[in-house]
Protein backbone atom coordinates (compact mmCIF):
# COMPACT_ATOMS: atom_id res chain seq x y z
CA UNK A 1 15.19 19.87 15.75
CA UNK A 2 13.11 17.87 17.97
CA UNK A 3 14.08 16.86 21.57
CA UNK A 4 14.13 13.00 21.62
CA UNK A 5 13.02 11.95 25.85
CA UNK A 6 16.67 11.24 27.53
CA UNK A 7 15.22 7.66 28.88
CA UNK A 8 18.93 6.63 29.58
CA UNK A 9 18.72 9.48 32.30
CA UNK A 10 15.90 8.51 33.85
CA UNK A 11 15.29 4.70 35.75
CA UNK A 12 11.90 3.50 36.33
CA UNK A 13 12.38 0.23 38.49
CA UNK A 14 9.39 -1.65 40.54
CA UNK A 15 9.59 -2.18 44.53
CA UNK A 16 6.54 -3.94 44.86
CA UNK A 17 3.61 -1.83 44.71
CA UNK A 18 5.75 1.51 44.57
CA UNK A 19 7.65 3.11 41.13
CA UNK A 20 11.09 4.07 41.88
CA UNK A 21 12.08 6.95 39.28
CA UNK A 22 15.19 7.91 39.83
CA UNK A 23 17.04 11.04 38.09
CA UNK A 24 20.48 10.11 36.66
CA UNK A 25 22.50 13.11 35.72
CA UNK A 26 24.34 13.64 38.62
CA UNK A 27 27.61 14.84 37.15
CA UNK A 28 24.29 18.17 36.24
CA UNK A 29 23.22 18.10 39.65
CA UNK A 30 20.43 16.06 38.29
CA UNK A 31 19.74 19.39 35.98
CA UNK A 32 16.38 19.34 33.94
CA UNK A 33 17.38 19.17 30.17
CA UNK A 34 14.43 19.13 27.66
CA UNK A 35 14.85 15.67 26.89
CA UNK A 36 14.75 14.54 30.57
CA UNK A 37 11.49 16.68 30.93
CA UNK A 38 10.18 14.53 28.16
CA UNK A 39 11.59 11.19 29.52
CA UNK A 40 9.51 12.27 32.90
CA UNK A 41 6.31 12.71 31.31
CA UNK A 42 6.48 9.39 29.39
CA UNK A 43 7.42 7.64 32.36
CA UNK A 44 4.68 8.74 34.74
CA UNK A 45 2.76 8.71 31.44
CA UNK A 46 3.68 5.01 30.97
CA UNK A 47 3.93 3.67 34.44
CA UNK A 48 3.74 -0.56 35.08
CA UNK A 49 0.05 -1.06 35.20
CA UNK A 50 1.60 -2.97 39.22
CA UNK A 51 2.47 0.44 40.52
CA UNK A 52 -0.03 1.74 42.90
CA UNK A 53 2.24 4.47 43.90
CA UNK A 54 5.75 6.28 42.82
CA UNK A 55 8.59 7.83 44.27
CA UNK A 56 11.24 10.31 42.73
CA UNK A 57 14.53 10.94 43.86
CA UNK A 58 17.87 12.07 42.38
CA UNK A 59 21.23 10.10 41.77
CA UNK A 60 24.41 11.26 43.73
CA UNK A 61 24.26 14.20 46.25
CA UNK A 62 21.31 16.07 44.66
CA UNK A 63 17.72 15.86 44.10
CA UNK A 64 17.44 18.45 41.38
CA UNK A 65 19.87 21.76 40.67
CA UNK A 66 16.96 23.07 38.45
CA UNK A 67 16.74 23.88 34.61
CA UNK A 68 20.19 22.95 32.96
CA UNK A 69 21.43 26.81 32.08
CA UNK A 70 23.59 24.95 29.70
CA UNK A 71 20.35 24.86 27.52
CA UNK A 72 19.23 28.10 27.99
CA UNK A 73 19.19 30.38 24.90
CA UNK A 74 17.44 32.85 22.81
CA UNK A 75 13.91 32.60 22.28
CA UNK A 76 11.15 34.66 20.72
CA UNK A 77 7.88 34.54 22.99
CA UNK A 78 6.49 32.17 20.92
CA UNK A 79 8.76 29.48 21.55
CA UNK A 80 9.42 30.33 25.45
CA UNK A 81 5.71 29.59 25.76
CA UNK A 82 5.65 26.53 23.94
CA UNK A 83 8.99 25.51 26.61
CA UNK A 84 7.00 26.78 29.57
CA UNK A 85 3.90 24.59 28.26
CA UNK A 86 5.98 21.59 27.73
CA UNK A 87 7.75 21.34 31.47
CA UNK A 88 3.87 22.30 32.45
CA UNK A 89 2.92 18.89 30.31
CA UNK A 90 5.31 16.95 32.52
CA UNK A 91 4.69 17.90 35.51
CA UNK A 92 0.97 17.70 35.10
CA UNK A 93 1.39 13.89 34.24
CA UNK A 94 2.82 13.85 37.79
CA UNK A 95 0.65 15.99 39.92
CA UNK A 96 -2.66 14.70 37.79
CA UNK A 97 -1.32 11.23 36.85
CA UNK A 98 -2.98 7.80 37.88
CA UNK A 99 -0.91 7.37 41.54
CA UNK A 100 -0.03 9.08 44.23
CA UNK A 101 3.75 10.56 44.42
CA UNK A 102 6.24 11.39 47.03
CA UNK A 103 9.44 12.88 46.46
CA UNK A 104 12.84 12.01 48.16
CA UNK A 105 14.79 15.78 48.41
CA UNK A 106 18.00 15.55 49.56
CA UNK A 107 21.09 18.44 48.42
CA UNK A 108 19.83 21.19 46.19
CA UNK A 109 16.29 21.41 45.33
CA UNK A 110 16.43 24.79 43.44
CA UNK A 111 14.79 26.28 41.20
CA UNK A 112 13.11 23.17 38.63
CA UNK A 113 14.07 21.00 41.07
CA UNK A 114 11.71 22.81 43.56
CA UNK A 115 8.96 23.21 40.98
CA UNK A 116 8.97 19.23 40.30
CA UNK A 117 9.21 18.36 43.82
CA UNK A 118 6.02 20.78 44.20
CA UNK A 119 4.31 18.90 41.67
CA UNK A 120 4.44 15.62 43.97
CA UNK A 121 2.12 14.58 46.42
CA UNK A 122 4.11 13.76 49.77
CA UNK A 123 7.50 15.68 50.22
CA UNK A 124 10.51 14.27 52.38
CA UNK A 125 13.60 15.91 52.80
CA UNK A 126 16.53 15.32 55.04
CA UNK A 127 18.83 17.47 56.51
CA UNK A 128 21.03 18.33 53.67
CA UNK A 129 18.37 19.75 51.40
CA UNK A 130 18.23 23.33 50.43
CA UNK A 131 15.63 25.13 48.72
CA UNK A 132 16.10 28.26 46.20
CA UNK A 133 14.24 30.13 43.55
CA UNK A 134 17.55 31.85 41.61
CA UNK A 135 15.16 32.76 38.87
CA UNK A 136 14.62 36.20 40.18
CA UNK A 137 19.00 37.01 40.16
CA UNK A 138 19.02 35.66 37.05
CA UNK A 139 16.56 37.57 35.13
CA UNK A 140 14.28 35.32 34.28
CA UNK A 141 10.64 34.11 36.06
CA UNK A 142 9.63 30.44 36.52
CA UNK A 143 7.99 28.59 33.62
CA UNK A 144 7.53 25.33 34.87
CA UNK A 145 4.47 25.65 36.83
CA UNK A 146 6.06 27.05 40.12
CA UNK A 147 4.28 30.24 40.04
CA UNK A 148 1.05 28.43 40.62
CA UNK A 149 2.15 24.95 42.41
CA UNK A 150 4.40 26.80 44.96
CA UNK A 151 2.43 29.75 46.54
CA UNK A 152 -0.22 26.90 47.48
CA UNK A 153 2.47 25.68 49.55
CA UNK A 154 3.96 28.48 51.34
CA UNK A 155 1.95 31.07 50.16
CA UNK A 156 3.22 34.05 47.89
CA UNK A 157 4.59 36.37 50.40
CA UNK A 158 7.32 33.52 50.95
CA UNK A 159 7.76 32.30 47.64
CA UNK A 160 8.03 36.37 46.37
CA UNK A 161 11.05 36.44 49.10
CA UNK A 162 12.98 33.75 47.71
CA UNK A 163 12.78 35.21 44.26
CA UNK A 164 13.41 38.96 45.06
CA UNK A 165 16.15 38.12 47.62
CA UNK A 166 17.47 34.84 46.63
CA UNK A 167 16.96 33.24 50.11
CA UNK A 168 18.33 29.63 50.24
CA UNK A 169 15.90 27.67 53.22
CA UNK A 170 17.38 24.62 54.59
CA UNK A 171 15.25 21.68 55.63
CA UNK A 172 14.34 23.48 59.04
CA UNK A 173 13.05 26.48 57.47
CA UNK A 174 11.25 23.93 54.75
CA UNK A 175 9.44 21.96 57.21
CA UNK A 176 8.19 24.92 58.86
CA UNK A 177 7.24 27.40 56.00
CA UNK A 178 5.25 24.34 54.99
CA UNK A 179 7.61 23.03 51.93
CA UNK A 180 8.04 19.76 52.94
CA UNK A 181 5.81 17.02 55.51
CA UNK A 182 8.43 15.11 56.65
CA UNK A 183 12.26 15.68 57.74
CA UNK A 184 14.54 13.19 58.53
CA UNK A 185 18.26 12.69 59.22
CA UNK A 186 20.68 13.01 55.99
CA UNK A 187 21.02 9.95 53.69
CA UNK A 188 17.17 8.81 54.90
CA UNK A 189 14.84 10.67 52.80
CA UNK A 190 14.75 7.54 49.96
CA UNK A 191 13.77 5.20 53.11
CA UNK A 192 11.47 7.30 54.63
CA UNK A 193 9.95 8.16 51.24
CA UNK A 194 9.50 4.29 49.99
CA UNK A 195 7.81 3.68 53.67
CA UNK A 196 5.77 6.19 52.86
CA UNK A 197 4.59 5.21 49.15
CA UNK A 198 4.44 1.53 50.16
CA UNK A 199 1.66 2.74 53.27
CA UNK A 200 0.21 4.93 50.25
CA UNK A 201 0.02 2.05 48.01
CA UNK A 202 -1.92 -0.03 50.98
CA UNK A 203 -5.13 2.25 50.23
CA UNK A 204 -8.05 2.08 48.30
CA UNK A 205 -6.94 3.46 44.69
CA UNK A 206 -9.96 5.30 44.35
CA UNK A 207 -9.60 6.97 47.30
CA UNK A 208 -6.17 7.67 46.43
CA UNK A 209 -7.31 8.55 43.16
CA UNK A 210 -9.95 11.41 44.21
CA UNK A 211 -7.87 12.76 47.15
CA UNK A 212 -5.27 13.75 44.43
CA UNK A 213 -7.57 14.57 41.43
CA UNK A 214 -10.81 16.02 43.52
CA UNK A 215 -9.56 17.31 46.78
CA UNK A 216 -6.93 20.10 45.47
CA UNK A 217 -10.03 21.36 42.80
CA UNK A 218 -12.61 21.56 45.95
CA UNK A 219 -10.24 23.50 47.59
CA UNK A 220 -10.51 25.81 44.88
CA UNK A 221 -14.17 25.67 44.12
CA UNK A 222 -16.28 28.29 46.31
CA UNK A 223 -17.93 26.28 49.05
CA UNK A 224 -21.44 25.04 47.50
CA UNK A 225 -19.77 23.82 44.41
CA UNK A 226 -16.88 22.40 46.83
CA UNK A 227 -19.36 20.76 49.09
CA UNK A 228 -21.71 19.18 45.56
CA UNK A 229 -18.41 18.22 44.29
CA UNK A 230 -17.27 16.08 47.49
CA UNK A 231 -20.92 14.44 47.73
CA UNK A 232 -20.34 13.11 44.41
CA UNK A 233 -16.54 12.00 44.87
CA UNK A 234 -17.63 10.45 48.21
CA UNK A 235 -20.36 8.69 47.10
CA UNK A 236 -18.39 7.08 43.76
CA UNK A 237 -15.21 5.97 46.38
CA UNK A 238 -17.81 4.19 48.75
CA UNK A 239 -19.17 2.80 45.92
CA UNK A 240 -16.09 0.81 45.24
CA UNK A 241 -15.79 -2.91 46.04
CA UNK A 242 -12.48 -2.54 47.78
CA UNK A 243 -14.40 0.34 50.01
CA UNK A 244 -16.86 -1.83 50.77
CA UNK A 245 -14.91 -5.11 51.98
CA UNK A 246 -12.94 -2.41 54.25
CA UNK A 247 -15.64 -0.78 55.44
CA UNK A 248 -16.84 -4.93 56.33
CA UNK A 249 -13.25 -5.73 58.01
CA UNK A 250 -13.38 -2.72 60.09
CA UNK A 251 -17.45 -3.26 61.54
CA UNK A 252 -16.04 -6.83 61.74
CA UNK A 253 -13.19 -6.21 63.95
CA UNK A 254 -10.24 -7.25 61.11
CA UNK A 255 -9.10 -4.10 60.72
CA UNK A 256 -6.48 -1.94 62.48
CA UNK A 257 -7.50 0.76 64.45
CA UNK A 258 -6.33 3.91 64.56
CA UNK A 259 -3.26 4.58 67.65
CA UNK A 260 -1.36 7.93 68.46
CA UNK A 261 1.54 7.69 66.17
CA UNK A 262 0.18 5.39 63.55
């Protein structure tokens, strides 16, 4: 049987500029079912055409407990890659989508949870976040794109402890190993995150656009191709009219300049 998208777990509302998509299984720990994974990709898919950034956070006292084990069952290898490949679908329409992200972590960010929040642009968690990868104690290996996403973040000597040993990091330990950019008191990381997406949605969206879509694939192009491949992007983001009324404010002394801080 197809998976129908679980839209009435999932709320897309409008602050402005700035998406607010909110998980809503909280009674799950905000769990990843198939039909929530589906619901995400059709609402980053689908976002208002107004939205010139997004944030995602979770409903009650977690972000995201991970793949609900409550769907977990047999599969041949045909059909686990065709499950791996449809979380990777999702995620992809976040991480590759048409505006910049930033995720809200607060409680357990485990597992899923920690491969969606890696597939977001800007990461805030407060102080009663916790990070896992169970997948290694429970026999199994991630499938939804946290093999590749994660390692770029805290490389895979870190992210090959927290699978063999089941190490839990806190926000502290986040923060430092690299996992998150920003930490900030319990019950703060939706305010700090919406401050953040609303400054985000302030810039050029071409810029925005190639610093998600161009500057992760230089970093992974060998330097001449890197270097050809930022010419280009930096010539078609100058090239913009918005660019170019900035670039006139600032040589005409409207805009704001840059201060320790800012």
């Amino acid at each position: 049987m197809t998976t129908a998208p679980s839209l009435d777990e999932l709320d897309c509302t409008l602050d402005g500029p700035v998406a607010i998509v909110r998980l809503r299984r909280p009674a799950k720990r905000n769990a990843l079912s198939d039909g929530l994974i589906l619901a995400l990709r059709q609402t980053f898919d689908q976002l208002p055409a107004e939205a010139r950034a997004a944030v995602i956070c979770g409903e009650g006292e977690h972000f995201c407990a991970g793949l609900d084990l409550a769907e977990l069952r047999e599969r041949d290898a045909v059909e686990g890659l065709h499950h791996s490949r449809l979380w990777h679908a999702a995620f992809d329409a976040i991480e590759r989508g048409r505006v910049p992200v930033v995720a809200a972590l607060h409680g357990a960010v485990v597992g899923g949870g920690l491969e969606l929040a890696s597939a977001c642009h800007v990461r805030v968690a407060d102080d009663s976040a916790y990070f896992a990868l169970p997948e290694g104690t429970r026999g199994i290996f991630v499938g939804g794109s946290g093999a590749v996403r994660i390692p770029r973040l805290i490389g895979v000597a870190r992210m090959m402890d927290m699978m063999l040993t089941g190490r839990v990091l806190g926000a502290d330990e986040a923060e430092r190993a690299g996992l998150v950019q920003y930490r900030v008191p319990a019950g703060q990381a939706l305010a700090k995150a919406l401050e953040l997406a609303r400054r985000i949605a302030a810039n050029a969206p071409m810029t925005n656009y190639a610093l998600m879509h161009a500057l992760p694939r230089i970093a992974e192009q060998a330097s001449d191709h890197g270097l050809f491949t930022e010419a280009l992007i930096s010539a078609i983001a100058q090239a913009a009219p918005e660019a170019k009324a900035r670039l006139r404010d600032f040589l005409e002394g409207r805009a704001a300049k840059v201060r320790p801080g800012g």
